[in-house]
Protein backbone atom coordinates (compact mmCIF):
# COMPACT_ATOMS: atom_id res chain seq x y z
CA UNK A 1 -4.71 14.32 8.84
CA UNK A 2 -5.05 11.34 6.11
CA UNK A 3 -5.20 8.12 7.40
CA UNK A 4 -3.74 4.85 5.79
CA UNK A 5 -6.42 2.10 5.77
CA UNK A 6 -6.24 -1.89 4.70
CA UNK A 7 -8.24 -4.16 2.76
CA UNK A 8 -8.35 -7.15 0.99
CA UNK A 9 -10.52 -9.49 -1.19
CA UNK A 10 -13.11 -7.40 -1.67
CA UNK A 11 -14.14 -9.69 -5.31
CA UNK A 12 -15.95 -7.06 -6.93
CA UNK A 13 -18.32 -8.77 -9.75
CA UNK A 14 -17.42 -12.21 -8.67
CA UNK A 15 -20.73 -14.03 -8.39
CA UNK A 16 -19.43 -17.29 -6.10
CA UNK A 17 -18.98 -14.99 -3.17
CA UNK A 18 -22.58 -15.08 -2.75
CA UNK A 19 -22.51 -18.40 -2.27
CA UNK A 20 -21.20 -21.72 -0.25
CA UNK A 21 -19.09 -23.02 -3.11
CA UNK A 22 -15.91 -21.18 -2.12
CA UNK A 23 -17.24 -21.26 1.53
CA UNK A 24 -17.62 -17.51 2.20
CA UNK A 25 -21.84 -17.05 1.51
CA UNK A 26 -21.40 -13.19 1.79
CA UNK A 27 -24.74 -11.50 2.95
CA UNK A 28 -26.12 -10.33 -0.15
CA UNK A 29 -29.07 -11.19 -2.18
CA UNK A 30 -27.22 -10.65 -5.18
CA UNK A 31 -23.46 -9.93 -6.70
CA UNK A 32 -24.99 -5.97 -7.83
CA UNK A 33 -26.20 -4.77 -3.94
CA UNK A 34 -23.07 -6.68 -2.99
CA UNK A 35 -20.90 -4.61 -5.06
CA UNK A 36 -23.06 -1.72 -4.27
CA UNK A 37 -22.40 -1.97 -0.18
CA UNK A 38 -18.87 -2.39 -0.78
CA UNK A 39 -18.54 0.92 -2.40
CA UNK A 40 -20.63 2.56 -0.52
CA UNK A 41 -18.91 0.85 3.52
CA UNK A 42 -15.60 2.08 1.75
CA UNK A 43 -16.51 5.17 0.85
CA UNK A 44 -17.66 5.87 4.48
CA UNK A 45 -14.21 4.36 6.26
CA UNK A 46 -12.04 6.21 3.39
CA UNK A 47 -12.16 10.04 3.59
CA UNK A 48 -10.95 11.26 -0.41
CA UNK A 49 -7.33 12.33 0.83
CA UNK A 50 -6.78 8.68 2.46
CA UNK A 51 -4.31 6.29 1.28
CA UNK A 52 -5.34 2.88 0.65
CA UNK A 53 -3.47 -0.10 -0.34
CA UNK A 54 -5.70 -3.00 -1.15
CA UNK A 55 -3.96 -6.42 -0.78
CA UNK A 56 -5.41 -8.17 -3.64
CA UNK A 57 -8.23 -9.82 -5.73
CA UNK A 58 -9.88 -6.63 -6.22
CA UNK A 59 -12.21 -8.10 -8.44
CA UNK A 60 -12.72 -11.08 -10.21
CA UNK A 61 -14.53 -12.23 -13.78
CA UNK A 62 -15.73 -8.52 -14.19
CA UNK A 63 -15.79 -7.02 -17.25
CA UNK A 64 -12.89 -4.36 -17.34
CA UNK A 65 -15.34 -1.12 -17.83
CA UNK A 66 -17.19 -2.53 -14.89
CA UNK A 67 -14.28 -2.95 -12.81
CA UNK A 68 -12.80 0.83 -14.08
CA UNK A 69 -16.15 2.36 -12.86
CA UNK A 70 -16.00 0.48 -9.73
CA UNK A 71 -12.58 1.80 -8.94
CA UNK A 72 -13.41 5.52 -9.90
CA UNK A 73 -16.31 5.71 -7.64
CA UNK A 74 -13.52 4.80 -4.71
CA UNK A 75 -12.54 7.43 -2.21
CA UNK A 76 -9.19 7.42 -1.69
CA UNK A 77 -6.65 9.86 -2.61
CA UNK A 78 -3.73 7.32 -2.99
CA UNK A 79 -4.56 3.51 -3.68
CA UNK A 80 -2.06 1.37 -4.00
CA UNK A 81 -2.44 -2.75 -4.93
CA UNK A 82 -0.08 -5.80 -4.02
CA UNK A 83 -1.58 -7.99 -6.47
CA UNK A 84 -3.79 -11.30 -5.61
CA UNK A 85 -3.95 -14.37 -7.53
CA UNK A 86 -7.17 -12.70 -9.20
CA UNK A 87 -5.88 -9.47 -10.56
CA UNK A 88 -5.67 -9.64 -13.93
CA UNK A 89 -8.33 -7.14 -14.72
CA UNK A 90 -7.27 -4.99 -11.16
CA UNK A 91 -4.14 -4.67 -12.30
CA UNK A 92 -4.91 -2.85 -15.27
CA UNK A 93 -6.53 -0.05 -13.54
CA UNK A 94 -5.44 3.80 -12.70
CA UNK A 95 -3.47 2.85 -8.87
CA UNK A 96 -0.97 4.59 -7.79
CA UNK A 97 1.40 1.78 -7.79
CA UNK A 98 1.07 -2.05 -8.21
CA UNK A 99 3.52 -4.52 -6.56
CA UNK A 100 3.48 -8.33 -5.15
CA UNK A 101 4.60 -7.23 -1.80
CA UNK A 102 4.94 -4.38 -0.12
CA UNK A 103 6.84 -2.77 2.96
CA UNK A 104 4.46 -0.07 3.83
CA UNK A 105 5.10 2.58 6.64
CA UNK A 106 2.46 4.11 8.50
CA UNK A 107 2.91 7.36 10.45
CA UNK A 108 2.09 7.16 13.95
CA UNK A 109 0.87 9.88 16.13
CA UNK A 110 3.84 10.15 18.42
CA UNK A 111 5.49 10.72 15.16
CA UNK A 112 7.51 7.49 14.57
CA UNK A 113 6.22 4.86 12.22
CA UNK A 114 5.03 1.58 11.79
CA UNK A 115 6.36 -0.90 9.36
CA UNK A 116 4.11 -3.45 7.53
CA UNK A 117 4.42 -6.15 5.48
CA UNK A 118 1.76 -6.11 3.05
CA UNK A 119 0.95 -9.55 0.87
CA UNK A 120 -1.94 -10.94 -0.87
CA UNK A 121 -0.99 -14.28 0.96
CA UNK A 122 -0.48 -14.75 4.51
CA UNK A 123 3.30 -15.93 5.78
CA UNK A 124 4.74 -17.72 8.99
CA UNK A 125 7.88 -14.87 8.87
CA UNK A 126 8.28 -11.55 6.71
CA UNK A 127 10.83 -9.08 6.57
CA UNK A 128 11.15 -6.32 9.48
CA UNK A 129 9.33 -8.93 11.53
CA UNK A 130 12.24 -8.69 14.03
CA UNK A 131 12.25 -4.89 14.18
CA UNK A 132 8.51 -4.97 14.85
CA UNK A 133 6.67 -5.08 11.50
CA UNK A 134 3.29 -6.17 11.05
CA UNK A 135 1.96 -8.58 8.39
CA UNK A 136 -1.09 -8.18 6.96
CA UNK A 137 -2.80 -10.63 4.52
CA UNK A 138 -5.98 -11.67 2.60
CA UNK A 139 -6.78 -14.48 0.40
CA UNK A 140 -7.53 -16.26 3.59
CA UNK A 141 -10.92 -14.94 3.73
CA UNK A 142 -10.88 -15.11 7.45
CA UNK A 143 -10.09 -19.19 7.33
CA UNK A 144 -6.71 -18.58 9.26
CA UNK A 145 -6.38 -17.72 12.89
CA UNK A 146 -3.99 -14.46 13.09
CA UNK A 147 -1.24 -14.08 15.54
CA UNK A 148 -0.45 -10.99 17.63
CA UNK A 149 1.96 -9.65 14.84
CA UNK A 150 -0.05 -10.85 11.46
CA UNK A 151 -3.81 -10.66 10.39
CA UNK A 152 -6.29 -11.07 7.61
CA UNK A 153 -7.51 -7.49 6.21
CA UNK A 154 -10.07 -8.91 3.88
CA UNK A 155 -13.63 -7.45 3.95
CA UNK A 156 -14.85 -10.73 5.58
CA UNK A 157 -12.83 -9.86 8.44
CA UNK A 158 -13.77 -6.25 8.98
CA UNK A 159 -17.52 -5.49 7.91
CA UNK A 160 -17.02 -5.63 4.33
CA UNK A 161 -14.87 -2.31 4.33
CA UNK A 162 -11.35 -1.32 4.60
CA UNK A 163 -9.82 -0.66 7.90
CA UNK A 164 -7.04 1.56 9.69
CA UNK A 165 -3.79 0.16 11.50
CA UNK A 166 -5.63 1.50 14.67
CA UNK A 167 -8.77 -1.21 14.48
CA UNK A 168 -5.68 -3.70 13.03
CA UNK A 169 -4.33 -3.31 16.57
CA UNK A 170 -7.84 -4.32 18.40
CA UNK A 171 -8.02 -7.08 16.30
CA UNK A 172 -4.27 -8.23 17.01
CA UNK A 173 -4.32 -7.39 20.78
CA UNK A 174 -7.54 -10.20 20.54
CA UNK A 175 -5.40 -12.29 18.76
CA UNK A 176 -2.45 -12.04 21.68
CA UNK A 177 -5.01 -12.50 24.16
CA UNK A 178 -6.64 -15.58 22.55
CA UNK A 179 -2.48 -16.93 21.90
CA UNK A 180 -1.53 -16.29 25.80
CA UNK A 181 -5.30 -18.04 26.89
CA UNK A 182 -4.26 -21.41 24.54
C-alpha cells in the first residue's frame, strides 16, 4: 500500500546550509554531496507510488534546470508543495498541486483517517486542531520545541529525509512525554 510521507526544508543548491551563518552547519563537505544524499535518503524512505507533500523551501538560489533535474530524480508518485518563503524557483516545477496550507488526510490502517495541518510555518492553533488534527511545520529547522499535537518535518529533524505519519507519532509521543516531565 502507498504511504504518505513529510518533509520540509530540504534547501536544495543553497550553499549557507553548509555553514554556521544561518545556524544549521549541515554535515556535508560541500552543497553537491549535500544535494546528492538528499536525493538519494529520499529516494530510499519514498517507494515511486508514495505521496509526498513537501512543506516548503524546496530549494533555494538554484538555477531552475538544476532544481527541475533535482525534482525528476525524486521518487514519489504524487508530490505535493505548501509553499515556503523560498519557493520561487520550487514553485515552478511539475507537483501535483501547490498551495500555502494544506489540510491533508492520511489513511490509517484501521481504516479511518488522520487529519493534518500542513504549513511551511509552525502555528500555536490550526484548523481541525479540536477534532484531533496534527500540525506539521518546517522553516524552524528544528529551533522550536514541538508539542504532542505539532512538529517540525524538516530534514534537520529526521536524518535529512522525508518521513511517514507513523515515525511523526514517535517523535510526538517524545514530545508529550518531555511536556508531562516539565
Amino acid at each position: 500500500m502507498p504511504k504518505t510521507h513529510f518533509v520540509a526544508d530540504t534547501h536544495w543548491a543553497h550553499q549557507a546550509v553548509l555553514g554556521l551563518r544561518l545556524g544549521l552547519n549541515r554535515p556535508f563537505a560541500t552543497i553537491e554531496e549535500h544535494d546528492e544524499a538528499l536525493i538519494a535518503n529520499w529516494n530510499a524512505a519514498v517507494g515511486r507510488e508514495d505521496t509526498v507533500w513537501h512543506l516548503g523551501d524546496f530549494c533555494y538560489r538554484c538555477p531552475e534546470p538544476r532544481a527541475r533535474e533535482i525534482f525528476a530524480r525524486l521518487n514519489g508518485r504524487r508530490r505535493f508543495l505548501v509553499r515556503g518563503n523560498h519557493d520561487k524557483i520550487g514553485s515552478r516545477l511539475p507537483w501535483d498541486g501547490v498551495v500555502d496550507v494544506a489540510r491533508v488526510l492520511v489513511p490509517l490502517p484501521d481504516g479511518t483517517v488522520q487529519g493534518i495541518w500542513c504549513s511551511h510555518y509552525a502555528h500555536r492553533v490550526w484548523p481541525g486542531q479540536h477534532r484531533g488534527d496534527l500540525h506539521l511545520y518546517g522553516h524552524s529547522h528544528g529551533s522550536l520545541p514541538g508539542t504532542a499535537t505539532s512538529t517540525d518535518v524538516g530534514v534537520d529533524c529526521f536524518d535529512f529525509r522525508p518521513v511517514t505519519l507513523a515515525e511523526i507519532r514517535v517523535r510526538l509521543a517524545k514530545n508529550a512525554a518531555r511536556e508531562g516531565g516539565a
